[in-house]
N, C-alpha and C. Protein backbone atom coordinates (compact mmCIF):
# COMPACT_ATOMS: atom_id res chain seq x y z
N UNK A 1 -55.32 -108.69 120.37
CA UNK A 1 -54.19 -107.79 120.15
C UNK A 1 -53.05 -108.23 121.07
N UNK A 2 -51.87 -108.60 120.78
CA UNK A 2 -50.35 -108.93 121.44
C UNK A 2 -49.85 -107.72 122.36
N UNK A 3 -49.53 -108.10 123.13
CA UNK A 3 -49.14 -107.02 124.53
C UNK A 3 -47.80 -106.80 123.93
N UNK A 4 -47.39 -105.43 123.93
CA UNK A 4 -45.91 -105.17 123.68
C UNK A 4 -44.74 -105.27 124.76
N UNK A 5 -43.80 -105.56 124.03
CA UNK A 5 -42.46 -106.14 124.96
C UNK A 5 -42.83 -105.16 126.30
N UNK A 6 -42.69 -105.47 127.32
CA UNK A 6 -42.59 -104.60 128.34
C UNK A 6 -44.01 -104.47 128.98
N UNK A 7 -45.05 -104.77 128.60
CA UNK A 7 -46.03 -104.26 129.35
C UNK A 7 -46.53 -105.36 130.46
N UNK A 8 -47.67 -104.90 131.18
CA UNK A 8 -47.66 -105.72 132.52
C UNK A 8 -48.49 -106.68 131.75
N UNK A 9 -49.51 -106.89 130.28
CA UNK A 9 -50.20 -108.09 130.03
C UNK A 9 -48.89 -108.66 129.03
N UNK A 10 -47.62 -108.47 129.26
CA UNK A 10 -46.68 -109.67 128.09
C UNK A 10 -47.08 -110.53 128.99
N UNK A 11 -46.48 -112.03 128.15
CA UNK A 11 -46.53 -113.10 128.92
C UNK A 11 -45.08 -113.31 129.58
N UNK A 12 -45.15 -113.41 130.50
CA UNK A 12 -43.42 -113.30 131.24
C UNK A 12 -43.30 -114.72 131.40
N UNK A 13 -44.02 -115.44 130.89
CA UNK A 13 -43.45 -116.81 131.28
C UNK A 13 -42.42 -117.11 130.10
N UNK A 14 -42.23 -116.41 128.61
CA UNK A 14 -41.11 -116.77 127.95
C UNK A 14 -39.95 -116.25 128.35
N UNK A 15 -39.68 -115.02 129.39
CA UNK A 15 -38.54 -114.64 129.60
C UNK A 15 -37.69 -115.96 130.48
N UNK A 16 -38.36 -116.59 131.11
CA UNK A 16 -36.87 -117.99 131.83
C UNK A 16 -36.74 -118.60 130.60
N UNK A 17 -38.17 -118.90 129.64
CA UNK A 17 -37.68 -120.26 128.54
C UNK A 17 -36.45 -119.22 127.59
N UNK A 18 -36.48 -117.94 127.61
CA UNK A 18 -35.16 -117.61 126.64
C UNK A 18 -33.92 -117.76 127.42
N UNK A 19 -34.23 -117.38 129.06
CA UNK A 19 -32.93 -117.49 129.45
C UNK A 19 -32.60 -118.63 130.04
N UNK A 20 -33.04 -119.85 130.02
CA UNK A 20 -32.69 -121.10 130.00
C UNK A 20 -32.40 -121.37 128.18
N UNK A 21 -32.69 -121.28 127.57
CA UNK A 21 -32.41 -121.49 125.81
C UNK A 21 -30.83 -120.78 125.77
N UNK A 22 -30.91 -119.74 126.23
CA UNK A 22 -29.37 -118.83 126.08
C UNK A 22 -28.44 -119.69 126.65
N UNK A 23 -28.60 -120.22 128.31
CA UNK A 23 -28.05 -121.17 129.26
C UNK A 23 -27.25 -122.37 128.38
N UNK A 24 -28.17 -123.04 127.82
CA UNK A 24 -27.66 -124.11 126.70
C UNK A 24 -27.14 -123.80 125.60
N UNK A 25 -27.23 -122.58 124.95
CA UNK A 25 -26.55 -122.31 123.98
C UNK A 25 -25.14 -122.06 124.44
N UNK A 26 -24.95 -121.48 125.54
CA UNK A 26 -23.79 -121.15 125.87
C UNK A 26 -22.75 -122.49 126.29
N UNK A 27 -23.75 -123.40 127.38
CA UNK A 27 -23.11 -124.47 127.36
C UNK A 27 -22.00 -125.33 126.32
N UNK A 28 -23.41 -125.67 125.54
CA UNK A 28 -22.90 -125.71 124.22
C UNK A 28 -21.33 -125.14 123.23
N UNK A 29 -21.64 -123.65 123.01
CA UNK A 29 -20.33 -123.50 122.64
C UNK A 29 -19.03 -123.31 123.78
N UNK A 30 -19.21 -123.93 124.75
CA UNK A 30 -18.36 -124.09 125.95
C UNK A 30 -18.01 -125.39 125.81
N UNK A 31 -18.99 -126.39 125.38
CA UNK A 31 -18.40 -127.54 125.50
C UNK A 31 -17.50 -127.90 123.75
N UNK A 32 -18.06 -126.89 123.18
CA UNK A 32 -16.99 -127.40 121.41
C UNK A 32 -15.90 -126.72 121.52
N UNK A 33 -15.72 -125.49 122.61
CA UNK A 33 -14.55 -124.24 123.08
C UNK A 33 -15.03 -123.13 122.36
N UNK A 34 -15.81 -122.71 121.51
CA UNK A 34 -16.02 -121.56 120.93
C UNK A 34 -15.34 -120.81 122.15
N UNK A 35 -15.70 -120.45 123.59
CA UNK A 35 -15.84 -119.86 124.14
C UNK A 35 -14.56 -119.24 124.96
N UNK A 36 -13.34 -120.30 124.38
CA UNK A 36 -12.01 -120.33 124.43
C UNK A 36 -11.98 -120.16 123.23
N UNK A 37 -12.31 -119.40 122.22
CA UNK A 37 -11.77 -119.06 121.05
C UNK A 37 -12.19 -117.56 121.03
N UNK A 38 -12.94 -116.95 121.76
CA UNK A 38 -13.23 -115.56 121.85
C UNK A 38 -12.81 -115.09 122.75
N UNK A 39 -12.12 -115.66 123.97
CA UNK A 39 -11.19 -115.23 125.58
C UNK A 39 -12.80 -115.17 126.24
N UNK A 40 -13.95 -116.16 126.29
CA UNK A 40 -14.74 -115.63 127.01
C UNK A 40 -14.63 -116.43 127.73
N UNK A 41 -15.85 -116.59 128.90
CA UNK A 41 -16.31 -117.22 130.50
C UNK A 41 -17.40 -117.22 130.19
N UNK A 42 -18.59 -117.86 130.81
CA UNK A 42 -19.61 -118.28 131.47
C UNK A 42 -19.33 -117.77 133.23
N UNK A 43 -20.46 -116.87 133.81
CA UNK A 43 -19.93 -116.35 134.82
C UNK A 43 -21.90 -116.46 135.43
N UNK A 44 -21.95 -116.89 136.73
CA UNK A 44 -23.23 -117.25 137.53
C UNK A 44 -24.02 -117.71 136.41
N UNK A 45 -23.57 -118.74 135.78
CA UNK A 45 -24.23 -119.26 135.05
C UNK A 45 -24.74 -119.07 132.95
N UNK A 46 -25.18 -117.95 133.54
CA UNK A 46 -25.81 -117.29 131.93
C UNK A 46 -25.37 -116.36 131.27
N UNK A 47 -24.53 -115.79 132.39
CA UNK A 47 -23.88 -114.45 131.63
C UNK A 47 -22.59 -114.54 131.19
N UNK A 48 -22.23 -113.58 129.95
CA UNK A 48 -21.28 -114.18 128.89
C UNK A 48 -20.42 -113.56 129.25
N UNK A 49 -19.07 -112.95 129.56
CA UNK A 49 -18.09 -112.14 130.01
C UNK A 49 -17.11 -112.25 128.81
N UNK A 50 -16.98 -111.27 127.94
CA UNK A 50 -16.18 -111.86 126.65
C UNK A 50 -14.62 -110.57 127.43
N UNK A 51 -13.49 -111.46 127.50
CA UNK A 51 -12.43 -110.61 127.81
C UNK A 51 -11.72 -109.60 126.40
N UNK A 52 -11.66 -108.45 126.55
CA UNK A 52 -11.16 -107.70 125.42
C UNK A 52 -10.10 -106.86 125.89
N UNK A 53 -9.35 -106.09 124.67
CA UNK A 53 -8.18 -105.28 125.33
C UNK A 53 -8.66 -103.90 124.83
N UNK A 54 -9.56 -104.39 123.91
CA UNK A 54 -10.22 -102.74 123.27
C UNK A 54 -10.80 -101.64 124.43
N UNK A 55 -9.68 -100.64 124.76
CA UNK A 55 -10.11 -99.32 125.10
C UNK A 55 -8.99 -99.28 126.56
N UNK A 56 -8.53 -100.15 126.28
CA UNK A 56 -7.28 -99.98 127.26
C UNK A 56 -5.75 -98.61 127.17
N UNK A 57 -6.01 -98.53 126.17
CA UNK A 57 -5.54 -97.09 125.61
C UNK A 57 -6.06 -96.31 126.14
N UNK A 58 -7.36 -95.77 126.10
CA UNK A 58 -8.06 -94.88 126.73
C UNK A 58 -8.32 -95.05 128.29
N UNK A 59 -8.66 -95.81 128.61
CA UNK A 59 -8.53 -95.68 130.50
C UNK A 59 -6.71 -95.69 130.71
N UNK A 60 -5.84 -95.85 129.98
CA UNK A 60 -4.15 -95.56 130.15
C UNK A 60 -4.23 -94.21 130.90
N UNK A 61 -5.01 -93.16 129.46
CA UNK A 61 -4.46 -92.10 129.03
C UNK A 61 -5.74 -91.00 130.01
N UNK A 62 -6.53 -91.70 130.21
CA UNK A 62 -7.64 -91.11 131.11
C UNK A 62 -6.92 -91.39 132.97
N UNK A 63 -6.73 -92.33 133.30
CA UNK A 63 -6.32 -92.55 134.57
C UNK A 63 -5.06 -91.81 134.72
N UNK A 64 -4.35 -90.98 134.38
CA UNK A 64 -2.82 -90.61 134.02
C UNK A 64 -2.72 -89.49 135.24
N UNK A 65 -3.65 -88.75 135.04
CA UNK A 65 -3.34 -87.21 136.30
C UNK A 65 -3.62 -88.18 137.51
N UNK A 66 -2.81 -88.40 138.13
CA UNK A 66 -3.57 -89.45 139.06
C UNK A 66 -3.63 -88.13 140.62
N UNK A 67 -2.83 -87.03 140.69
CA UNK A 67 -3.41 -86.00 141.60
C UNK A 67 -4.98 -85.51 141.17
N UNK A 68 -4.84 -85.50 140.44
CA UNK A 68 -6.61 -84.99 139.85
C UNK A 68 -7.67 -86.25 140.41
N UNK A 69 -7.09 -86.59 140.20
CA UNK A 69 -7.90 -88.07 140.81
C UNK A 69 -8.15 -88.47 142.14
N UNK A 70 -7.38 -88.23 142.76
CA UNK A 70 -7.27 -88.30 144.53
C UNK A 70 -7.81 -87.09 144.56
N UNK A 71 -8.08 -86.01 144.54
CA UNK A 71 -8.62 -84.99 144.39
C UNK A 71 -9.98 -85.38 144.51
N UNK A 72 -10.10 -85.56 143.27
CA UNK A 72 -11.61 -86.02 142.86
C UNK A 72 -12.77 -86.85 143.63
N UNK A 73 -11.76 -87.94 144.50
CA UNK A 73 -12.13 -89.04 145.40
C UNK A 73 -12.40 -88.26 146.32
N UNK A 74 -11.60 -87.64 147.02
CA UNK A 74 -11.84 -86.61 148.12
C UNK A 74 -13.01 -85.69 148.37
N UNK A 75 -13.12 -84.80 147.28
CA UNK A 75 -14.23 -84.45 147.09
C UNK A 75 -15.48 -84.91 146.67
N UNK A 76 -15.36 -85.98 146.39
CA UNK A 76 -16.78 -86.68 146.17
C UNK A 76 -17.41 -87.28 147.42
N UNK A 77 -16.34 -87.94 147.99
CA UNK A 77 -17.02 -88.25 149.26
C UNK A 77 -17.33 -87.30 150.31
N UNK A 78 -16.85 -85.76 150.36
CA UNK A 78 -17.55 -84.43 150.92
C UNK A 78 -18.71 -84.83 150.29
N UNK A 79 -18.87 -84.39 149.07
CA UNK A 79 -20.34 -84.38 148.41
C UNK A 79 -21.14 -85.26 148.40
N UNK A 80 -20.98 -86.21 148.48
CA UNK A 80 -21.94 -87.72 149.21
C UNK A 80 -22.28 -87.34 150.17
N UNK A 81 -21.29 -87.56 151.24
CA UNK A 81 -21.78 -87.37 152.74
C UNK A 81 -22.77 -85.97 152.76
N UNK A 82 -22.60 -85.31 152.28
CA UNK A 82 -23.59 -83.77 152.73
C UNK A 82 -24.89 -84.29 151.50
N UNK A 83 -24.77 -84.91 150.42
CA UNK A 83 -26.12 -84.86 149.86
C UNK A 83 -26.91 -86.14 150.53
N UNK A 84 -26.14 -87.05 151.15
CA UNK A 84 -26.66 -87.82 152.42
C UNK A 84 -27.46 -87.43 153.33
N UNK A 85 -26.78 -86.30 154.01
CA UNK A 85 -27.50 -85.81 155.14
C UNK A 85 -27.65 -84.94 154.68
N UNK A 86 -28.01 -84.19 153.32
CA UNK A 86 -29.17 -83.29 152.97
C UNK A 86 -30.26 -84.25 152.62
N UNK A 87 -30.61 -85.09 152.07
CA UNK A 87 -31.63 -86.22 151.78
C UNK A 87 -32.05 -86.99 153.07
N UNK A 88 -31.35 -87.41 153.65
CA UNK A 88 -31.96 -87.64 155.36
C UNK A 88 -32.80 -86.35 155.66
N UNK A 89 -32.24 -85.23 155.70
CA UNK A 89 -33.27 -84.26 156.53
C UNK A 89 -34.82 -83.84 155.54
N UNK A 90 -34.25 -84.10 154.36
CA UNK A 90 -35.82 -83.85 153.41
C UNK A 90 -36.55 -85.24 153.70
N UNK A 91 -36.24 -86.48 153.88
CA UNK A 91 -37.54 -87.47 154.30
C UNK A 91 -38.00 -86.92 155.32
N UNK A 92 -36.96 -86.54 156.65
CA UNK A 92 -37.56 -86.38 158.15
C UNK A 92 -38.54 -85.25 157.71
N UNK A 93 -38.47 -83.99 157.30
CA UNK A 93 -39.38 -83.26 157.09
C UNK A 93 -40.21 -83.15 156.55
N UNK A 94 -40.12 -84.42 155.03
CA UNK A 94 -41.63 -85.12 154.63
C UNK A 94 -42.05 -85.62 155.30
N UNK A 95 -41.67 -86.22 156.36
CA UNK A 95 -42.64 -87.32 157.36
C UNK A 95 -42.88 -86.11 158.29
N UNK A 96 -42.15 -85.53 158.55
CA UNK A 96 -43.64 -84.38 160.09
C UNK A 96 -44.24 -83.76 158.95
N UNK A 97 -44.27 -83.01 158.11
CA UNK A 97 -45.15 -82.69 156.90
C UNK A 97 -46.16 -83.50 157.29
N UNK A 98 -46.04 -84.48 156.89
CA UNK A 98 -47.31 -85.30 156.39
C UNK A 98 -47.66 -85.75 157.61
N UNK A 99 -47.28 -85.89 158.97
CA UNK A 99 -48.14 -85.65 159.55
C UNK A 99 -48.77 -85.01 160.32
N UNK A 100 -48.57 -83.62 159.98
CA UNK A 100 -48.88 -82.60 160.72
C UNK A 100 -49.84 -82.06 159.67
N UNK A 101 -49.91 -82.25 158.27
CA UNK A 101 -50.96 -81.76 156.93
C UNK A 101 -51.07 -82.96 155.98
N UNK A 102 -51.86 -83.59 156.62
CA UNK A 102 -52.27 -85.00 155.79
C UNK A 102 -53.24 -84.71 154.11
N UNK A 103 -53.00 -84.80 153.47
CA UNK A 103 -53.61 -84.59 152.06
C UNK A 103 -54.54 -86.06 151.93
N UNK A 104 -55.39 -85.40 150.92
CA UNK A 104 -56.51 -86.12 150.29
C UNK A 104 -56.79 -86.73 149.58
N UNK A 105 -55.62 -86.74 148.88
CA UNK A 105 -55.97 -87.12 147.66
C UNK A 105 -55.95 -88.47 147.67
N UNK A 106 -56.70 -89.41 146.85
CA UNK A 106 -56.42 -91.04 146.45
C UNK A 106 -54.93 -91.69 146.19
N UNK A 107 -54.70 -92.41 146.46
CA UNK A 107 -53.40 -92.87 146.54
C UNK A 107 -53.18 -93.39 145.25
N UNK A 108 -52.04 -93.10 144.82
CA UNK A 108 -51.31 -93.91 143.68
C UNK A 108 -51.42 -95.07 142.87
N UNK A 109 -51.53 -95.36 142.20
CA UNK A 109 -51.71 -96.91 141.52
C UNK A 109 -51.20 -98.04 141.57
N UNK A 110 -50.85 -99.35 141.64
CA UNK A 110 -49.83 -100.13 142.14
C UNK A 110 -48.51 -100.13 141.23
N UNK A 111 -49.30 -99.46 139.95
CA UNK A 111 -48.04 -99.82 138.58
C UNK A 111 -47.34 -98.11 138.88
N UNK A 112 -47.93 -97.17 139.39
CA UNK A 112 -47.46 -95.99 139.40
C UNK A 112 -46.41 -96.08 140.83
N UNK A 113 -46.77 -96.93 141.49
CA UNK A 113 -45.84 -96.86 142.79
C UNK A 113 -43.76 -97.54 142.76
N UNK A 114 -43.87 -98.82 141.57
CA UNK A 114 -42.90 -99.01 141.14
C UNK A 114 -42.03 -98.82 140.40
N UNK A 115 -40.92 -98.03 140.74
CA UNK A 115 -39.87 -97.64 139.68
C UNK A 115 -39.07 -98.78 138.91
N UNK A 116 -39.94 -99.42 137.94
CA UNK A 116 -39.78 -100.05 137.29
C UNK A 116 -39.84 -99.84 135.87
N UNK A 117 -38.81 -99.71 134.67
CA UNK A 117 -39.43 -99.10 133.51
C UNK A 117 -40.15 -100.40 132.95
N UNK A 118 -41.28 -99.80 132.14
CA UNK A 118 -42.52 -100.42 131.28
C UNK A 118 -43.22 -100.51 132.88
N UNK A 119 -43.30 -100.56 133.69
CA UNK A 119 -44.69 -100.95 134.12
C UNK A 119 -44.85 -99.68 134.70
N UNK A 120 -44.31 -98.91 135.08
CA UNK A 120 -44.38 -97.32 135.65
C UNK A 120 -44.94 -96.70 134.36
N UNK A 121 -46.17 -96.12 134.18
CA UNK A 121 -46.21 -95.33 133.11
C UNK A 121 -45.61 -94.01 132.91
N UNK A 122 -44.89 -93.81 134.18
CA UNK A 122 -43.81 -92.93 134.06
C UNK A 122 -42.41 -92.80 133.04
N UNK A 123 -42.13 -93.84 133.28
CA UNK A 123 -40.77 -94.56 133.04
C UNK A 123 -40.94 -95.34 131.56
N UNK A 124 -40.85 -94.68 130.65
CA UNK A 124 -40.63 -95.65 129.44
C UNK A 124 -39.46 -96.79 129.45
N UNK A 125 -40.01 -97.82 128.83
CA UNK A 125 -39.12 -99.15 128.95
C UNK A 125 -37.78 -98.62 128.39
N UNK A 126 -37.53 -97.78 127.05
CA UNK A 126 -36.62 -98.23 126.75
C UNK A 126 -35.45 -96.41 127.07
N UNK A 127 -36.30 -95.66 127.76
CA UNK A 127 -35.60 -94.74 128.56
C UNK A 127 -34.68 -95.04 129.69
N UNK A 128 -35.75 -96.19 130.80
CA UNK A 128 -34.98 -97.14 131.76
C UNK A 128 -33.77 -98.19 131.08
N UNK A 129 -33.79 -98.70 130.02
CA UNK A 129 -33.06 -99.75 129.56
C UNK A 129 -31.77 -98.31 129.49
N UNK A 130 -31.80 -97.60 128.34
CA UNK A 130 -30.51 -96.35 128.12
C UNK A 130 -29.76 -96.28 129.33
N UNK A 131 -30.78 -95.61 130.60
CA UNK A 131 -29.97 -95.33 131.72
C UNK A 131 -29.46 -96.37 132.47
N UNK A 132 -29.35 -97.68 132.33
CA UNK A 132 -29.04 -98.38 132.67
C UNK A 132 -28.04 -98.85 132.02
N UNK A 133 -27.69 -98.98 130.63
CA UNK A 133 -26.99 -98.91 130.00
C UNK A 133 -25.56 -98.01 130.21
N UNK A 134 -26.41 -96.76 130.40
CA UNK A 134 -25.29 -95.63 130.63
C UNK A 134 -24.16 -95.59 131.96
N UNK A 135 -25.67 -96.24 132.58
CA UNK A 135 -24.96 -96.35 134.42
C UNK A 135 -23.67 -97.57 134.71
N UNK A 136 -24.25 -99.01 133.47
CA UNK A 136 -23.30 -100.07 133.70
C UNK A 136 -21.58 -99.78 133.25
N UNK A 137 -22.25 -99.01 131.96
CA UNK A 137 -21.03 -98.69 131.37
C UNK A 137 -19.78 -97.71 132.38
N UNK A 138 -20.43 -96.54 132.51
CA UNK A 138 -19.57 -95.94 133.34
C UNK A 138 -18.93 -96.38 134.58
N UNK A 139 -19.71 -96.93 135.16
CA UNK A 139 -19.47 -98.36 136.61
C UNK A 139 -18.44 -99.16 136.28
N UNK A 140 -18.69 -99.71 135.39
CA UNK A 140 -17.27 -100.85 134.72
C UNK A 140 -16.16 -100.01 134.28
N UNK A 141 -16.29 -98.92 133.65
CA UNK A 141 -15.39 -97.79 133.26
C UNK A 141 -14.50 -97.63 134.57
N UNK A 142 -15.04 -97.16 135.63
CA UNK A 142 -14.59 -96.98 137.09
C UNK A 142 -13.29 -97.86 137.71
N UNK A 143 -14.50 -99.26 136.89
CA UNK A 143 -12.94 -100.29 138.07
C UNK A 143 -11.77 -100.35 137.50
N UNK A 144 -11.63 -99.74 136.14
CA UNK A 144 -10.51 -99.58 135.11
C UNK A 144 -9.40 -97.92 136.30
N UNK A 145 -9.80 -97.58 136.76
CA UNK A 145 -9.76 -96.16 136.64
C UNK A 145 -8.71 -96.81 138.43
């Protein structure tokens, strides 16, 4: 039976042969210019950076209150800094917790210990792929902003 994309028995040795195969493909239409015919780059090598103007309208018309915005900056970094040092003081008090009431139970699994999606049986592969998705997007959204 074939291990499905993502699990810890795939064979991971085809993931370099695709991304060396991608490597040369790209070369490739770099060296005929495709790649100057779409405004793209080749950037650390493998990754494709295609330049577009699509949605430049919308970060215009989104970046515009720019008091709302300094605003916004302001207060976020209040709210960092205090969920900072609210999260600093919940480890320190998990760690005297635990060692002042040490529990019993068997320890964790090696695949349960990494927040990794597909090998966490927590973490579905393609739940982790979405939020990652969601996270790049908005991130790149940002440096527009």
């Amino acid at each position: 039976m074939a291990a499905s994309w993502g699990a810890v028995t795939f064979d991971w040795r085809i993931i370099p042969l695709l991304i060396f195969a991608w490597y040369l493909l790209l070369k490739k239409w770099e060296r005929d210019g495709k790649l100057d015919e779409w405004n793209a780059t080749r950037v650390f090598g493998f990754v494709l950076m295609v330049r577009t103007k699509r949605g430049l309208d919308l970060l215009e018309k989104v970046a515009k209150p720019r008091k709302f915005w300094r605003f916004y900056g302001e207060v976020s970094l209040w709210v960092c800094n205090l969920a900072m040092l609210g999260v600093a003081l919940l480890v320190i008090l998990a760690f005297i917790t635990s060692i002042f009431n040490p529990v019993d139970t068997p320890p964790p699994s090696a695949s349960e210990l990494v927040a990794i999606p597909g090998l966490n049986p927590m973490i579905p592969l393609w739940w982790g792929l979405i939020g990652f998705i969601v996270a790049l997007v908005i991130h790149e959204f940002g440096h527009g902003l």
